[in-house]
C-alpha atoms as a PDB file:
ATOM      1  CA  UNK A   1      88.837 -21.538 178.515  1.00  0.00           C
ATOM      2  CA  UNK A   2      87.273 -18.849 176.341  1.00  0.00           C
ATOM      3  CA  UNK A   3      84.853 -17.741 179.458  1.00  0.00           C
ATOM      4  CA  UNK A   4      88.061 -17.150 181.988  1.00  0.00           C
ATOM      5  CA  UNK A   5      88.070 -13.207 182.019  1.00  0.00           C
ATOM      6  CA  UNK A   6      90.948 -12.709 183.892  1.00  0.00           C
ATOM      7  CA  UNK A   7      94.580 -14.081 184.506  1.00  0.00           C
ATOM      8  CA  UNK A   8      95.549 -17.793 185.547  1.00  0.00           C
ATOM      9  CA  UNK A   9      97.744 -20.470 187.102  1.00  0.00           C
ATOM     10  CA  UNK A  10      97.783 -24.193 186.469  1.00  0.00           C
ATOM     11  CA  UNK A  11     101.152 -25.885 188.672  1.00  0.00           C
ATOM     12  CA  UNK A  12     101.461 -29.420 188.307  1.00  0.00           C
ATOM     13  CA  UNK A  13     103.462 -31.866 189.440  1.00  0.00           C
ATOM     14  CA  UNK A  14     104.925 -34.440 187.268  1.00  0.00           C
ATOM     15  CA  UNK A  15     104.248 -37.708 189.010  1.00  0.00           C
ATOM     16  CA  UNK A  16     100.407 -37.449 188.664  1.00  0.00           C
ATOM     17  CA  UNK A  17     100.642 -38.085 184.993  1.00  0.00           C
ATOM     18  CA  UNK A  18      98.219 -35.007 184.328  1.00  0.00           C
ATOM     19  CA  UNK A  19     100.390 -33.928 181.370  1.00  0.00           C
ATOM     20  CA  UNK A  20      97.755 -34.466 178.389  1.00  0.00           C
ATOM     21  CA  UNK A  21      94.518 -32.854 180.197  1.00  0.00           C
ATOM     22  CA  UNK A  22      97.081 -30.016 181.386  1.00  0.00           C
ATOM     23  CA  UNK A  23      98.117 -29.515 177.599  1.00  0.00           C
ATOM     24  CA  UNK A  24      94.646 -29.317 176.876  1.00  0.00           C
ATOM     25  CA  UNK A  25      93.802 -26.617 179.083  1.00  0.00           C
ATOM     26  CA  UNK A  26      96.828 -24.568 178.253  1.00  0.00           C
ATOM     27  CA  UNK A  27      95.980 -25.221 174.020  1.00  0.00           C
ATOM     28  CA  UNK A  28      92.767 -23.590 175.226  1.00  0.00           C
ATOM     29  CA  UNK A  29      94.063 -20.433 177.120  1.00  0.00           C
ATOM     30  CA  UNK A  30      96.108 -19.851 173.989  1.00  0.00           C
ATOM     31  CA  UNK A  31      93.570 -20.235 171.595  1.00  0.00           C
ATOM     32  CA  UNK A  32      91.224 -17.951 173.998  1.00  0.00           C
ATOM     33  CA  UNK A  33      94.269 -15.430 174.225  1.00  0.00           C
ATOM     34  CA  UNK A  34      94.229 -16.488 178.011  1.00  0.00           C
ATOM     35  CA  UNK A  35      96.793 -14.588 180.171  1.00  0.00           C
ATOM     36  CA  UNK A  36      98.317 -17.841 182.259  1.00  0.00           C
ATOM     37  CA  UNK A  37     100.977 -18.948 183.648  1.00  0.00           C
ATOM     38  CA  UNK A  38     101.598 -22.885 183.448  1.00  0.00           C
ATOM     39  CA  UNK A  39     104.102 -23.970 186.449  1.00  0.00           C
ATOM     40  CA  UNK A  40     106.113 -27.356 185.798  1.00  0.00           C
ATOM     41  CA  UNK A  41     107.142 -29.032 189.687  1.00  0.00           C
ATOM     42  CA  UNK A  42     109.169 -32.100 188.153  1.00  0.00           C
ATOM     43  CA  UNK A  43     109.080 -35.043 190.557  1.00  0.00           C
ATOM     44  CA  UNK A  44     106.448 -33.875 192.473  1.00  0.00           C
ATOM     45  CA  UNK A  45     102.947 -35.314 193.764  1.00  0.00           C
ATOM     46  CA  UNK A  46      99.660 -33.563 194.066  1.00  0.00           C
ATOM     47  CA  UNK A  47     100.889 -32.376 197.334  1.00  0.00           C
ATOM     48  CA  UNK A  48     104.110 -30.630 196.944  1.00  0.00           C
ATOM     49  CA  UNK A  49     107.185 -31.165 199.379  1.00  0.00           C
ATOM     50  CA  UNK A  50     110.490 -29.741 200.015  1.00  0.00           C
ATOM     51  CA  UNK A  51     111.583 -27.419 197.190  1.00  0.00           C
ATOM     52  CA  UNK A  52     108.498 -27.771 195.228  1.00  0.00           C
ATOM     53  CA  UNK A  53     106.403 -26.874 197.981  1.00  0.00           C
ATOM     54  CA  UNK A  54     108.553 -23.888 198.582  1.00  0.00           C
ATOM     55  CA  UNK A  55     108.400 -22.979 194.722  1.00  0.00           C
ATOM     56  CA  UNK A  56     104.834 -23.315 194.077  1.00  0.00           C
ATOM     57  CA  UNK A  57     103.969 -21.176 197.183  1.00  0.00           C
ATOM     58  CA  UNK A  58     106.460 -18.281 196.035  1.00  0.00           C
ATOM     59  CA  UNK A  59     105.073 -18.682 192.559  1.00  0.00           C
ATOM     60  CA  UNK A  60     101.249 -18.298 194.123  1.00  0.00           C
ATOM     61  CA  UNK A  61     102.227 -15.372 196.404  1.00  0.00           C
ATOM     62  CA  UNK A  62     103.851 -13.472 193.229  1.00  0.00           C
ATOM     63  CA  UNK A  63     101.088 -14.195 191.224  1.00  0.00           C
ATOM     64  CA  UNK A  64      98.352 -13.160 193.652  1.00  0.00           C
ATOM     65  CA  UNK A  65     100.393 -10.140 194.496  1.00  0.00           C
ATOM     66  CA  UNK A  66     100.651  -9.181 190.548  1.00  0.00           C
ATOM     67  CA  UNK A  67      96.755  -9.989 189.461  1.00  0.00           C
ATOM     68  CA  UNK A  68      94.717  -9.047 192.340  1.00  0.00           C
END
């Protein structure tokens, strides 16, 4: 985490059960003073559907269209 120079996403969805190595990683950024944003699709698979899909891709856009 301490070598990531500039901002960052992590979106998960909550039926993967990725929420201790996801914890992890955002502990990290915060200890590093990592600008991140950490995006929370309850319900949803790796693949998101429906109104997670639509979420996470509005979320992306904004976030591209903010940090690059």
């Amino acid at each position: 985490a301490n070598r990531i120079q500039s901002p960052y996403m992590i979106i998960i969805g909550t039926e993967e059960g990725l929420y201790l190595t996801s914890m992890r990683m955002v502990h990290a950024l915060i200890q590093a003073g990592v600008n991140h944003e950490f995006v929370v699709l309850p319900g949803q698979h790796h693949g998101y559907v429906g109104a997670g899909q639509t979420y996470a891709i509005e979320k992306i856009v904004r976030f591209f269209d903010q940090h690059l």
